[in-house]
C-alpha atoms as a PDB file:
ATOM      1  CA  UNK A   1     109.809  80.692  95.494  1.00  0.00           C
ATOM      2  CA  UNK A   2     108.868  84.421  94.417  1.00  0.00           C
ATOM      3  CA  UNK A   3     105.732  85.352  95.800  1.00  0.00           C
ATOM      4  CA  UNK A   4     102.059  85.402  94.379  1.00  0.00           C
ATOM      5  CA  UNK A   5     100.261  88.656  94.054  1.00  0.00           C
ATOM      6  CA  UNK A   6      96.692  87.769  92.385  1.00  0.00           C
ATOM      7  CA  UNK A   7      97.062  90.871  90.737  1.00  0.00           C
ATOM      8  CA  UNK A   8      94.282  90.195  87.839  1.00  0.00           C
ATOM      9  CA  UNK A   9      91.569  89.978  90.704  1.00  0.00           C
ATOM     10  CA  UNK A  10      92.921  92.816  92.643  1.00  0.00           C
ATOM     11  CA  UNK A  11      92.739  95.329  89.313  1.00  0.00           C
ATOM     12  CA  UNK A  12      89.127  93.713  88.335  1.00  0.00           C
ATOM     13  CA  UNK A  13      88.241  94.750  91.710  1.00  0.00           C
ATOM     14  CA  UNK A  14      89.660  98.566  91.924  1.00  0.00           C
ATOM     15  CA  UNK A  15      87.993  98.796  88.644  1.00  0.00           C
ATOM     16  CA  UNK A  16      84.757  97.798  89.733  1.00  0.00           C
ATOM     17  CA  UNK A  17      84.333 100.227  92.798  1.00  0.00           C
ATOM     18  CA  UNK A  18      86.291 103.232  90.504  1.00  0.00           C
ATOM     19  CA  UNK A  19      83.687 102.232  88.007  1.00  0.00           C
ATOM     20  CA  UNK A  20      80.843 103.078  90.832  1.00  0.00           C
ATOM     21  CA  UNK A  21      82.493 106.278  91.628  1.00  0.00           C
ATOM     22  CA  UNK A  22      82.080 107.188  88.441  1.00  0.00           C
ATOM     23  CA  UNK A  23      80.462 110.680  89.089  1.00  0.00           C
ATOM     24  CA  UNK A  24      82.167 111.719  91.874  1.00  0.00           C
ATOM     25  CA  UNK A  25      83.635 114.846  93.004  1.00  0.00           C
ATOM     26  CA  UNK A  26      87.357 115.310  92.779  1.00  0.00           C
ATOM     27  CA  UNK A  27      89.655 112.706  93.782  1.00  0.00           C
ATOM     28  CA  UNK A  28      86.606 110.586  95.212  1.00  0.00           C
ATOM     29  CA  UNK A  29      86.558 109.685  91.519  1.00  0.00           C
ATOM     30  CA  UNK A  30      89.603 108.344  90.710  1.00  0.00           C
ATOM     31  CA  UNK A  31      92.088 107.964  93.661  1.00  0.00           C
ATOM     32  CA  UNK A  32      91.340 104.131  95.387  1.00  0.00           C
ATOM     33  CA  UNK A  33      91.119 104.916  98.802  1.00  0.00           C
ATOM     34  CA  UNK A  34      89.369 107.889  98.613  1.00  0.00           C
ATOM     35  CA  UNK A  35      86.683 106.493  96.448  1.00  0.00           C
ATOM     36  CA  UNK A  36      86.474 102.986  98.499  1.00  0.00           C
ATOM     37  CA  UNK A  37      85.255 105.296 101.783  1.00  0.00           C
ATOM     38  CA  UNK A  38      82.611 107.306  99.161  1.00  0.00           C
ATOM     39  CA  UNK A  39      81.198 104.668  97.781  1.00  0.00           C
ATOM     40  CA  UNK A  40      80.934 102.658 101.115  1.00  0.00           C
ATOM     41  CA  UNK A  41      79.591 105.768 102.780  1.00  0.00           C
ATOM     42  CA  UNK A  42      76.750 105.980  99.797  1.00  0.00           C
ATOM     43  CA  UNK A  43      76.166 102.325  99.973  1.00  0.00           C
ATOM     44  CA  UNK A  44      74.944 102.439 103.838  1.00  0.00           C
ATOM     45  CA  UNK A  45      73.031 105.586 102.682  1.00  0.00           C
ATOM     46  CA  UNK A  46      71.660 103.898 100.022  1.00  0.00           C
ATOM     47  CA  UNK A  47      70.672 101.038 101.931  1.00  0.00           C
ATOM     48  CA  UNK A  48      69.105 103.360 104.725  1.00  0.00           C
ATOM     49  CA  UNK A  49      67.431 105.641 102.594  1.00  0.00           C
ATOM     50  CA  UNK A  50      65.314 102.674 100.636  1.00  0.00           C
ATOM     51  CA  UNK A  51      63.892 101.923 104.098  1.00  0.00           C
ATOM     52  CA  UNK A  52      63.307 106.145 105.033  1.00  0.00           C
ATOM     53  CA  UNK A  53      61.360 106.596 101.472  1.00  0.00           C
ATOM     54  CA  UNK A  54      59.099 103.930 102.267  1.00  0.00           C
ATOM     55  CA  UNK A  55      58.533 105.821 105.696  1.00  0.00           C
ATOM     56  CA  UNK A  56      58.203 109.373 103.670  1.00  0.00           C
ATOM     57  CA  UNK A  57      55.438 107.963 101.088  1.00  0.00           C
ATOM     58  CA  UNK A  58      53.235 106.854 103.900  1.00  0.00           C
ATOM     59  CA  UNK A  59      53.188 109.957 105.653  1.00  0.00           C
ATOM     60  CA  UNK A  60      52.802 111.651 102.336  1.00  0.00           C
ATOM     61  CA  UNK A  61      49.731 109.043 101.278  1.00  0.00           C
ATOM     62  CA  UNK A  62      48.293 109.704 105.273  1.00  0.00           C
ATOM     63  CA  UNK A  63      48.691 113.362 105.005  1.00  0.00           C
ATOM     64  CA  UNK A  64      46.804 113.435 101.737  1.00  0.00           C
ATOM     65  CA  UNK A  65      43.674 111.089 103.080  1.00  0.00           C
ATOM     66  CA  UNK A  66      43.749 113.282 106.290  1.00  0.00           C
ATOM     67  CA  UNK A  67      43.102 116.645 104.074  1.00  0.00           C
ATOM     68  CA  UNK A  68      40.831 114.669 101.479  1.00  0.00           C
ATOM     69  CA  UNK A  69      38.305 113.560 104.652  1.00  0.00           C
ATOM     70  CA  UNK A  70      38.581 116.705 106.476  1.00  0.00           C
ATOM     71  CA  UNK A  71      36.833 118.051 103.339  1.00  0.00           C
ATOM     72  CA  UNK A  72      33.910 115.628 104.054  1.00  0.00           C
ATOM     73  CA  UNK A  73      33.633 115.623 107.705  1.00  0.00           C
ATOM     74  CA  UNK A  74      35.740 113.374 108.664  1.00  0.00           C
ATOM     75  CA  UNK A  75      39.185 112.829 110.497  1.00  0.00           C
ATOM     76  CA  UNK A  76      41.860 110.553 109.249  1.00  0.00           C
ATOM     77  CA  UNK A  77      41.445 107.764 112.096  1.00  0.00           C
ATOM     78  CA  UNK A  78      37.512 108.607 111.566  1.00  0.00           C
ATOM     79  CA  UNK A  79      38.195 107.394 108.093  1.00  0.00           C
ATOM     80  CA  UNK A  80      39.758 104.806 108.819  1.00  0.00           C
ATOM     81  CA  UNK A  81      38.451 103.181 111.401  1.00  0.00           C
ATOM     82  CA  UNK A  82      34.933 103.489 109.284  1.00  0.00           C
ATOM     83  CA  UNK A  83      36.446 101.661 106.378  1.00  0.00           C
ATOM     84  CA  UNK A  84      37.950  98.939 107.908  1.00  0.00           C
ATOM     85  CA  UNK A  85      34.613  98.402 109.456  1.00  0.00           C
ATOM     86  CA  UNK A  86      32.748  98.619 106.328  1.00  0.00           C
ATOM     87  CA  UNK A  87      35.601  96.238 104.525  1.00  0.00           C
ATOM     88  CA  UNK A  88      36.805  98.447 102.322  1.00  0.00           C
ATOM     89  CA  UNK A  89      40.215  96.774 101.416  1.00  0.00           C
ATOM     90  CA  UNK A  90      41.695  99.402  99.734  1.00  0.00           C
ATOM     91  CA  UNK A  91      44.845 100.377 100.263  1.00  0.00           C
ATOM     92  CA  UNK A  92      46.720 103.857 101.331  1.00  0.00           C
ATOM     93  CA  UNK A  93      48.651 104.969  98.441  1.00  0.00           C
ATOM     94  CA  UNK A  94      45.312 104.035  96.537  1.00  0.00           C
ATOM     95  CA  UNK A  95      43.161 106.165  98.628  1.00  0.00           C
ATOM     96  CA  UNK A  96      45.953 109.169  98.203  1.00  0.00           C
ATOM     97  CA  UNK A  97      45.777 108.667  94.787  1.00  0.00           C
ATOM     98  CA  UNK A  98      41.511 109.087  94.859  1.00  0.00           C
ATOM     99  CA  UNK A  99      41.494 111.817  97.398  1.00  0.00           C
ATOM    100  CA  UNK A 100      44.358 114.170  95.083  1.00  0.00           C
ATOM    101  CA  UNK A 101      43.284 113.395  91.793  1.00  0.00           C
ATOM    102  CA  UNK A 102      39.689 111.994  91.350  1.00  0.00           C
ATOM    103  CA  UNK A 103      37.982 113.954  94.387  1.00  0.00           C
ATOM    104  CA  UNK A 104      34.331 112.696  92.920  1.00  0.00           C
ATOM    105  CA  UNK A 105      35.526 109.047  93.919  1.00  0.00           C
ATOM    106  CA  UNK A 106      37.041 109.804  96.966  1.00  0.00           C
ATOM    107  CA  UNK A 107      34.090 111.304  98.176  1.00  0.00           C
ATOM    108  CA  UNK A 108      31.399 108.374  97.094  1.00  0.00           C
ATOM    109  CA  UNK A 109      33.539 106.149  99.116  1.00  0.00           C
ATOM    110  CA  UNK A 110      32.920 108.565 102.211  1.00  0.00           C
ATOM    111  CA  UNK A 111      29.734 108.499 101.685  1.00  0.00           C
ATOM    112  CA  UNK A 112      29.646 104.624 102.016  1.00  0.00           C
ATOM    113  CA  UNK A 113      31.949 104.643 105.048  1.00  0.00           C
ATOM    114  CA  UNK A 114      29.327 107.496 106.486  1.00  0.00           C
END
């Protein structure tokens, strides 16, 4: 009995990782097992870096509430601290967002907290 190769599934399959090299450098574009490693390799950094931009955006968003109360008097955990206490549920990214771009707003709310 001559031996089975699936070889419909194993082509569908080269062609859908050459298909996600698509873009590459070189022979990471079209030769199979250099382009399985690179797209592997930029899968785990793919995966990793969706977890690291979350990361950078806070510390972006804190950054910008840190220079935004230091123009009224206070300090970031000042902030903070004062508008958790005076239930202001307002988020980070949303308090970046006042602090850069509508300083007016940013400001009334510090004079709330104060």
């Amino acid at each position: 009995m001559p031996r089975s190769v699936n070889s419909v599934a194993s082509r569908a399959r080269r062609k859908k990782l050459l298909k996600q090299a698509k873009g590459y450098f070189g022979r990471r574009k079209n030769v199979w097992t250099v382009a399985k490693n690179a797209v592997e390799k930029a899968m785990v950094y793919a995966y990793r870096d969706r977890k690291t931009k979350k990361r950078n955006f806070r510390a972006l968003w804190i950054a910008r509430i840190n220079a935004g109360a230091r123009l009224n008097g206070l300090s970031y955990s000042q902030f903070m601290g004062k508008a958790k206490a005076n239930d202001i549920a307002l988020n980070r990214k949303v308090l970046a967002d006042l602090a850069m771009n509508h300083p007016n707003a940013f400001k009334a709310i510090v004079e709330k907290i104060k």
